[in-house]
Protein backbone atom coordinates (compact mmCIF):
# COMPACT_ATOMS: atom_id res chain seq x y z
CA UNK A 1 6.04 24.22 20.02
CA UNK A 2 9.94 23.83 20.97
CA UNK A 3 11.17 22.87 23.98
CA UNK A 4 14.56 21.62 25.13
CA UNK A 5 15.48 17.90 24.73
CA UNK A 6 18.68 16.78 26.85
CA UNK A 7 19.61 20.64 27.25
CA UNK A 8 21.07 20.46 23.58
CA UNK A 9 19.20 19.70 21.34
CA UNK A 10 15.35 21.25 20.41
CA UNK A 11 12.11 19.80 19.48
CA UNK A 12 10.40 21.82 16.35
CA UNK A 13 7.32 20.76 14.88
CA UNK A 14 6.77 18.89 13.28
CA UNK A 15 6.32 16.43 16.57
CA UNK A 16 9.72 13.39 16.89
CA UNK A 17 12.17 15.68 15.37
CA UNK A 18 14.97 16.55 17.43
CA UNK A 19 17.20 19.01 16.17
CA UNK A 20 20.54 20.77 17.07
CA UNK A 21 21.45 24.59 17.85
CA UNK A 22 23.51 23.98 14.92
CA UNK A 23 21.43 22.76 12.69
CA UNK A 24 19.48 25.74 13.28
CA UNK A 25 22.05 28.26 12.48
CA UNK A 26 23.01 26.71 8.61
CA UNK A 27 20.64 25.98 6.13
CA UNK A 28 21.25 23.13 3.72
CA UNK A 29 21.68 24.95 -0.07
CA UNK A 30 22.91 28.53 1.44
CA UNK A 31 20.89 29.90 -1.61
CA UNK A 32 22.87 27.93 -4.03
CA UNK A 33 21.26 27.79 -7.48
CA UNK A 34 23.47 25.56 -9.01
CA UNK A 35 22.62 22.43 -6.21
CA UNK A 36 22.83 19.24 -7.83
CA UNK A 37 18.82 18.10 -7.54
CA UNK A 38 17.70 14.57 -8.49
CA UNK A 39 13.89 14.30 -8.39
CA UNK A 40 12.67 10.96 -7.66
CA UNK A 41 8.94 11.11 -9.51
CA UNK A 42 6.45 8.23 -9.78
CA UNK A 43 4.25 9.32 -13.33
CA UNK A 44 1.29 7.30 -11.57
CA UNK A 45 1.21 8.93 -8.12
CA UNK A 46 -1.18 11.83 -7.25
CA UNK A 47 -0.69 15.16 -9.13
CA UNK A 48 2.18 13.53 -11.08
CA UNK A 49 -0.33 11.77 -12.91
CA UNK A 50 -2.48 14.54 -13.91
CA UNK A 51 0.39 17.02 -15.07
CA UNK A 52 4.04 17.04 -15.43
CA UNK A 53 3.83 21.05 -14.19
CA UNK A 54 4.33 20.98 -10.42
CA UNK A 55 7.48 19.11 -11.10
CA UNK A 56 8.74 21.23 -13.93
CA UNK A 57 7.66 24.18 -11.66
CA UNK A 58 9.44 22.44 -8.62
CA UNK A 59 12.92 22.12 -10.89
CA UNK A 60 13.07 25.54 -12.18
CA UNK A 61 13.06 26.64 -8.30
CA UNK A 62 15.99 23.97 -7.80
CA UNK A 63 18.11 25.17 -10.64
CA UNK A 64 19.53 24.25 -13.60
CA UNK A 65 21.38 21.24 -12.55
CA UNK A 66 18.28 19.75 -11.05
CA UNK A 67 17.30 16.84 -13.20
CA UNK A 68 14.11 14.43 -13.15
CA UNK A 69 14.15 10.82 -12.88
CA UNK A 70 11.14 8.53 -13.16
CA UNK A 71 10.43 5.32 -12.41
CA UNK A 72 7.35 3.05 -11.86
CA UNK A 73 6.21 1.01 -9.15
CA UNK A 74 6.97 -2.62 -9.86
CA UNK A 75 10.48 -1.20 -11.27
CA UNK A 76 13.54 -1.40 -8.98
CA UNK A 77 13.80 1.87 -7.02
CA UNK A 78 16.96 1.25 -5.69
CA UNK A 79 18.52 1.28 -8.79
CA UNK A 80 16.87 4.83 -9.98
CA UNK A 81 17.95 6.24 -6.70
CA UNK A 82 21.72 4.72 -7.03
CA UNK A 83 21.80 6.13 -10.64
CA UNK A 84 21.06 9.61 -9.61
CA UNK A 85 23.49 9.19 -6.77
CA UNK A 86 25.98 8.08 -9.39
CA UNK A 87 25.01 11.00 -11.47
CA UNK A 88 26.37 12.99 -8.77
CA UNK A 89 23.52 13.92 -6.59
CA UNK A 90 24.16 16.50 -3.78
CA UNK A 91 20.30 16.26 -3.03
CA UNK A 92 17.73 13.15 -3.83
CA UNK A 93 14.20 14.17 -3.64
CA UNK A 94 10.58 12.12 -3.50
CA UNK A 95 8.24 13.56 -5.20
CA UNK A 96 4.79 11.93 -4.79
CA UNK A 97 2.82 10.27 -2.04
CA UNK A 98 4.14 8.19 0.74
CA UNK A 99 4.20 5.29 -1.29
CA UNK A 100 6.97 7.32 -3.02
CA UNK A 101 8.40 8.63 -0.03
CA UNK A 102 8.82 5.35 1.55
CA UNK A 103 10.10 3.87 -1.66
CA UNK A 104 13.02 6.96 -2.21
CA UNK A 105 13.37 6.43 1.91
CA UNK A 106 14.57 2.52 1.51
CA UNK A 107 17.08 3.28 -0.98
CA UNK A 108 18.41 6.00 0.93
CA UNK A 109 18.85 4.51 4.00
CA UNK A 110 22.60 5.20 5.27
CA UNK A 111 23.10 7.79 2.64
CA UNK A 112 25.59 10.75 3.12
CA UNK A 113 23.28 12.79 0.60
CA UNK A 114 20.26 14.20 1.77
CA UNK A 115 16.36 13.05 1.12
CA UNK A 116 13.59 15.65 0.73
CA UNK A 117 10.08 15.49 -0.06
CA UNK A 118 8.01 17.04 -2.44
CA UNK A 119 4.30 16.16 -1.84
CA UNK A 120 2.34 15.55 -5.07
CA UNK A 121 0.25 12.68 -3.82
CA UNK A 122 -3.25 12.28 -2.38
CA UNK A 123 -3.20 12.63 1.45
CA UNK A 124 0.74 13.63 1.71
CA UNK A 125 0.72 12.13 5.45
CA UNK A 126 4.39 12.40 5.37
CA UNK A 127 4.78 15.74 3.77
CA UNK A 128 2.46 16.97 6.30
CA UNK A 129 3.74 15.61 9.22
CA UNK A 130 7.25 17.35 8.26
CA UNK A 131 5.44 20.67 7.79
CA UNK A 132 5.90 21.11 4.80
CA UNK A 133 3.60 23.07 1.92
CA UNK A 134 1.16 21.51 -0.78
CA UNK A 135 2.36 24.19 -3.41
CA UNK A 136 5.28 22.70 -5.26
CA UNK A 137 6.98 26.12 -5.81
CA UNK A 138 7.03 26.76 -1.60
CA UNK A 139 7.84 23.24 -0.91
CA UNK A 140 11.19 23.70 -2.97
CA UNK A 141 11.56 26.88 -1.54
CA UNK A 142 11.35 25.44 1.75
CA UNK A 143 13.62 22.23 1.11
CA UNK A 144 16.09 24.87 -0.53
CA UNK A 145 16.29 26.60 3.15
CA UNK A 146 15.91 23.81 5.04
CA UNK A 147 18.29 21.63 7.61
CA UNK A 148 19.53 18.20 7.16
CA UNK A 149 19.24 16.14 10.10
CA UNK A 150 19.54 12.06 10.86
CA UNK A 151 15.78 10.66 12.12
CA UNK A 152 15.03 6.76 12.48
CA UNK A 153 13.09 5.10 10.56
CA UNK A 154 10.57 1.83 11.21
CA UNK A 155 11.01 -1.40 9.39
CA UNK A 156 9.05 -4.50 9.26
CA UNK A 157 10.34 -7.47 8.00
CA UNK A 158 13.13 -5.58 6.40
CA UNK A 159 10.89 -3.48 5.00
CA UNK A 160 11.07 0.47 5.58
CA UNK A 161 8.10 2.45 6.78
CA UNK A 162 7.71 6.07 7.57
CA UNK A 163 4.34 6.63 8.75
CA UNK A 164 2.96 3.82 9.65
CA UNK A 165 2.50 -0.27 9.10
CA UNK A 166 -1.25 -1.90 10.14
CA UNK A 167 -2.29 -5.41 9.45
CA UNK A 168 -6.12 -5.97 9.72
CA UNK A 169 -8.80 -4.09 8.01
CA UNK A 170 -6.31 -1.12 7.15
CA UNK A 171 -5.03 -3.57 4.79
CA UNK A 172 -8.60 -4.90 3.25
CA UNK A 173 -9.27 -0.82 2.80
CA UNK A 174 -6.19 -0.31 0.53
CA UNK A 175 -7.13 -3.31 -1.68
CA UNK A 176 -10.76 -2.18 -2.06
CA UNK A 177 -9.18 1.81 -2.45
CA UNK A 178 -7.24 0.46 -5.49
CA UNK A 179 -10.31 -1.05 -7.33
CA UNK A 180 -12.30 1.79 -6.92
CA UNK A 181 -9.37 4.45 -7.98
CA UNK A 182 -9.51 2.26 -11.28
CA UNK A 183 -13.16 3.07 -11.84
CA UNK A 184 -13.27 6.47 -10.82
CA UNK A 185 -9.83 7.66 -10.47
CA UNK A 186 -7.45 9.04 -7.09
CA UNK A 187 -9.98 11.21 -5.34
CA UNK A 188 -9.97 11.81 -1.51
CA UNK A 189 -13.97 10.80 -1.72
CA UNK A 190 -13.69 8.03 -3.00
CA UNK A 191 -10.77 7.00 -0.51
CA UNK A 192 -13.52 7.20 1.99
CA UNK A 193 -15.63 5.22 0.48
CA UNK A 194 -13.78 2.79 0.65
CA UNK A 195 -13.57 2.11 4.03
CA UNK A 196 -17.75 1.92 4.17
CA UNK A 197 -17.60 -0.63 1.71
CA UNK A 198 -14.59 -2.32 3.24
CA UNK A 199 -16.65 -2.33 7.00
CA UNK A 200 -19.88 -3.30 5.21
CA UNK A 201 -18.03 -6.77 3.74
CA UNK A 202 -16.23 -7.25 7.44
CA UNK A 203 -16.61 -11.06 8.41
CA UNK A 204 -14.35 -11.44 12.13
CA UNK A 205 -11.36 -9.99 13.73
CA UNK A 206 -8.46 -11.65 13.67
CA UNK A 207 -6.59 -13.84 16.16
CA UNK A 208 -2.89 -12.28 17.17
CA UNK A 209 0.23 -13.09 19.59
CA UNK A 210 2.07 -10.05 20.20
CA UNK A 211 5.49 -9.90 21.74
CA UNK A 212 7.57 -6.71 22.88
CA UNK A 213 10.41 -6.80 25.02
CA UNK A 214 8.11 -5.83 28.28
CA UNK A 215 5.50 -8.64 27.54
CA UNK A 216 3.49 -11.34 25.60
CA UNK A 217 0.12 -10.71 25.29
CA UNK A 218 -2.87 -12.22 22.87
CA UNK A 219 -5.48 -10.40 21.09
CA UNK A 220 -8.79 -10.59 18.93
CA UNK A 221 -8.87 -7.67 16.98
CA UNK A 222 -9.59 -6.34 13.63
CA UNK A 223 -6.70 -3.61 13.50
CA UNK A 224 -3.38 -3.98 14.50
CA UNK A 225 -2.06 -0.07 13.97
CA UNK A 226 2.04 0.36 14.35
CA UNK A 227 2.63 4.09 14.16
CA UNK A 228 6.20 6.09 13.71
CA UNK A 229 3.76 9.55 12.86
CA UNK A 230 3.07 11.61 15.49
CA UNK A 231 1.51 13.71 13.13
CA UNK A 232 -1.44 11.12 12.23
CA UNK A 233 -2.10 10.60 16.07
CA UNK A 234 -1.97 14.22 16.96
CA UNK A 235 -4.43 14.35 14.18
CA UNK A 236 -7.29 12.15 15.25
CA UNK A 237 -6.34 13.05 19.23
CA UNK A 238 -4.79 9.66 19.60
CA UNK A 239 -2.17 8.77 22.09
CA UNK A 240 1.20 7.72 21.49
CA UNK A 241 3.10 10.84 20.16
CA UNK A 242 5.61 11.24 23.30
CA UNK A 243 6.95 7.08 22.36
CA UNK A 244 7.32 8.38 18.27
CA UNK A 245 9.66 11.03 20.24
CA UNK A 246 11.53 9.10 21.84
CA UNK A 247 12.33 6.50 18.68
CA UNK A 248 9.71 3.80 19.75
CA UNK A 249 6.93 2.34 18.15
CA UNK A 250 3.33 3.69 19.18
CA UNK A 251 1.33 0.50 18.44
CA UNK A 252 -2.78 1.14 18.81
CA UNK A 253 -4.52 -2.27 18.85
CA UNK A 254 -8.33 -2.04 17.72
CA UNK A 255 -10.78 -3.16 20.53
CA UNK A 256 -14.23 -3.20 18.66
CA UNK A 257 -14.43 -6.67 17.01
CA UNK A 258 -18.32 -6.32 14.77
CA UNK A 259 -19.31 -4.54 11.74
CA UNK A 260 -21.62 -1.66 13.99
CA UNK A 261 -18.20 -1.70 16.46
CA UNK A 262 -16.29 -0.69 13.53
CA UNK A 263 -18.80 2.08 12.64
CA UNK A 264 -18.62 3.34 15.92
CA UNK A 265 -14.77 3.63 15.99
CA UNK A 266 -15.17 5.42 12.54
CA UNK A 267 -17.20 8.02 13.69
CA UNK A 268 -15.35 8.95 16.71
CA UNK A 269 -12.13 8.79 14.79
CA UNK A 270 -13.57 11.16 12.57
CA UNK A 271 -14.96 13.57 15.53
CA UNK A 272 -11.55 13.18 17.48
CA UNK A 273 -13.11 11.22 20.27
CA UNK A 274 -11.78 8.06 20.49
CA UNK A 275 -10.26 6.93 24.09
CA UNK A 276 -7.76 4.34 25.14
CA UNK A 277 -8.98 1.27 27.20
CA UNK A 278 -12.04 1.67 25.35
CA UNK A 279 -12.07 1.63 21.72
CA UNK A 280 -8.15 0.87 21.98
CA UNK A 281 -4.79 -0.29 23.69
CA UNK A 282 -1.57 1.20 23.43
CA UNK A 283 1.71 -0.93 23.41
CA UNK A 284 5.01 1.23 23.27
CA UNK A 285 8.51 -0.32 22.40
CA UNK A 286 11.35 -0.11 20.19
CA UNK A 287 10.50 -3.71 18.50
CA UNK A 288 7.14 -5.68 18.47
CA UNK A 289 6.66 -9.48 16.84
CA UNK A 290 2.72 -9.95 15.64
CA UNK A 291 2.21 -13.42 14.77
CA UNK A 292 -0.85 -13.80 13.10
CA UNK A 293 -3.57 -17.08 13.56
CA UNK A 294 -3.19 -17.29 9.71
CA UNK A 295 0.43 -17.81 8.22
CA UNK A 296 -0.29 -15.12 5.75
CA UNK A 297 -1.49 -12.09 6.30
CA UNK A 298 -2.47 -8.52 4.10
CA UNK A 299 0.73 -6.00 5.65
CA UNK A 300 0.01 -2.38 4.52
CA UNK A 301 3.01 0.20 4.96
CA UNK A 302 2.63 3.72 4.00
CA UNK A 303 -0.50 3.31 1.55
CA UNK A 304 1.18 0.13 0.51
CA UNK A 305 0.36 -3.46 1.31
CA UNK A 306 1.23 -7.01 0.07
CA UNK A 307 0.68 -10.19 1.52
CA UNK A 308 3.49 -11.38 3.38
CA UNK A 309 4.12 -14.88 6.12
CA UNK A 310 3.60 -14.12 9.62
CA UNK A 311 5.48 -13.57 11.84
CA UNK A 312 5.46 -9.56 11.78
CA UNK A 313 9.14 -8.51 12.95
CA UNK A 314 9.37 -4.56 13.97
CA UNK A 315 12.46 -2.98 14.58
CA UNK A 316 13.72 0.31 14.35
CA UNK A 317 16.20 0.69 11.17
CA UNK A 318 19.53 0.28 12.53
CA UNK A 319 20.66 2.99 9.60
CA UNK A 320 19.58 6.61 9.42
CA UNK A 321 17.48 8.97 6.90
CA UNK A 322 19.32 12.04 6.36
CA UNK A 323 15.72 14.05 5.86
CA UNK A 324 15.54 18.08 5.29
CA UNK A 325 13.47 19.69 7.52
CA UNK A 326 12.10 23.03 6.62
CA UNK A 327 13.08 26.10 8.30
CA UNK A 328 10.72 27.31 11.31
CA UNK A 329 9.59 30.75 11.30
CA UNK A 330 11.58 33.69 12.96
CA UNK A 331 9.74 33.54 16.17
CA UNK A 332 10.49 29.83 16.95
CA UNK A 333 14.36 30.20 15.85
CA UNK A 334 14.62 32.82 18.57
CA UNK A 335 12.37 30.79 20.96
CA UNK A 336 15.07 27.51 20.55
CA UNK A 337 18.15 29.63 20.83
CA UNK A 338 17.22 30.92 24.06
């Protein structure tokens, strides 16, 4: 769906990307085969840690003067990223899951040189939300004839986040994710089991002051959701998409506070049914301070988490992401230019 924005520029899904006429008329490479590509991989994420082939089969569609650089979580990112830039980057791309993504995104914050993604995690949030494909040889394709364009990016505590940051049981379900991946490796099944074992082992929610610039409000709750991804709340028929739009936070704040309440907000999660002012509220705002009853909390960002002193500080970066967005289909190209 595209429809104007200000009467210049266009909204093309994915949902919170606003993009020019001309950014529409130029793609980014212009078929160039001899692009200077630095691939960004983490060896332990997803499909990277089955087989090196998607990314051998992603640089042979970049060209010859695309060149891979790993690096391992733990390890400074920044400094991987700045060497490829140094190396004389034209294009730095993620390839992984959105703990990559968000990883790559932070070191190229306020970058001339463009980011793009090449989704070879588990769930790809990111990747999806951007519209992009799950096959490594169309996703390059795609980045190849895609459009660079600024977006904003959340940060929490100075920390970047693309999707989304939660503090609560999101948190608790990341840290029980990670022991059972160890037992029986990255599978989307045993993601979700996960969470059952996370709600079965649920004790209270927790106690929260939340400040925006409208408001101060208190809350007991066991979820505390801040999301920049319209694509996750289109997903499970949440609300908040139109604030990710228009650069503000979209922060859902769990009502249920019991094990069976939890269950409940599960299920209708899963079945698309959940409502607001009953199984949650919905703050919008460009910057939001949680300050938790406990002075530290779990913080997960972007399949991430660590356990970091309250207060929560959420701002939107003051830098931009220079992101490639991949080219819409004939039909909506005509649809914008008219």
């Amino acid at each position: 769906m595209i429809r104007a924005l200000m009467g210049k520029s266009f909204e093309l899904c994915p949902r919170g990307f606003a993009m020019t006429r001309a950014d529409l008329q130029t793609s980014f490479a212009a078929g160039r085969r001899d692009l200077r590509v630095s691939i960004i991989a983490n060896p332990k994420s997803g499909q990277n840690s089955r087989a090196r082939e998607p990314l051998e089969t992603a640089k042979d569609v970049f060209g010859s003067n695309a060149r891979i650089y790993f690096w391992k979580p733990g390890a400074e990112i920044a400094q991987t990223v700045q060497q490829a830039l140094e190396d004389g980057a034209e294009l730095v791309v993620a390839a992984g899951g959105d703990g990559t993504c968000m990883a790559v995104a932070q070191a190229m914050l306020g970058q001339p040189v463009p980011m793009a993604v090449l989704p070879l995690g588990t769930f790809n949030f990111y990747a999806r939300g951007l519209g992009l494909s799950e096959d490594p040889t169309e996703t390059a394709q795609q980045i190849l004839d895609g459009h660079a364009h600024d977006i904003s990016v959340g940060s929490v505590n100075g920390q970047v986040f693309l999707n989304n940051a939660s503090l609560g049981i999101y948190p608790q379900i990341l840290r029980a994710r990670e022991a059972i991946y160890r037992r029986w490796g990255r599978h989307r099944i045993v993601a979700y089991w996960s969470v059952i074992r996370t709600f079965l082992r649920f004790q209270r929610p927790m106690s929260a002051k939340i400040t925006t610039e409208h408001h101060v409000a208190y809350h007991k709750t066991p979820l505390i959701f801040v999301a920049r991804s319209a694509y996750q709340l289109d997903r499970f028929n949440l609300n908040g998409a139109e604030a990710i739009e228009q650069d503000k936070f979209a922060v859902l704040i769990a009502r249920s506070k019991g094990r069976m309440g939890l269950f409940r907000l599960a299920w209708r999660m899963v079945t698309r049914t959940m409502a607001q002012d009953r199984d949650y509220d919905l703050v919008t705002c460009r910057e939001i301070t949680i300050e938790t009853k406990r002075k530290r909390a779990l913080l997960a960002y972007d399949g991430e988490k660590q356990r970091s002193l309250s207060p929560f500080k959420f701002h939107m970066s003051k830098k931009s992401l220079k992101i490639i967005l991949p080219p819409q289909d004939g039909a909506q190209l005509q649809e914008a230019a008219e």
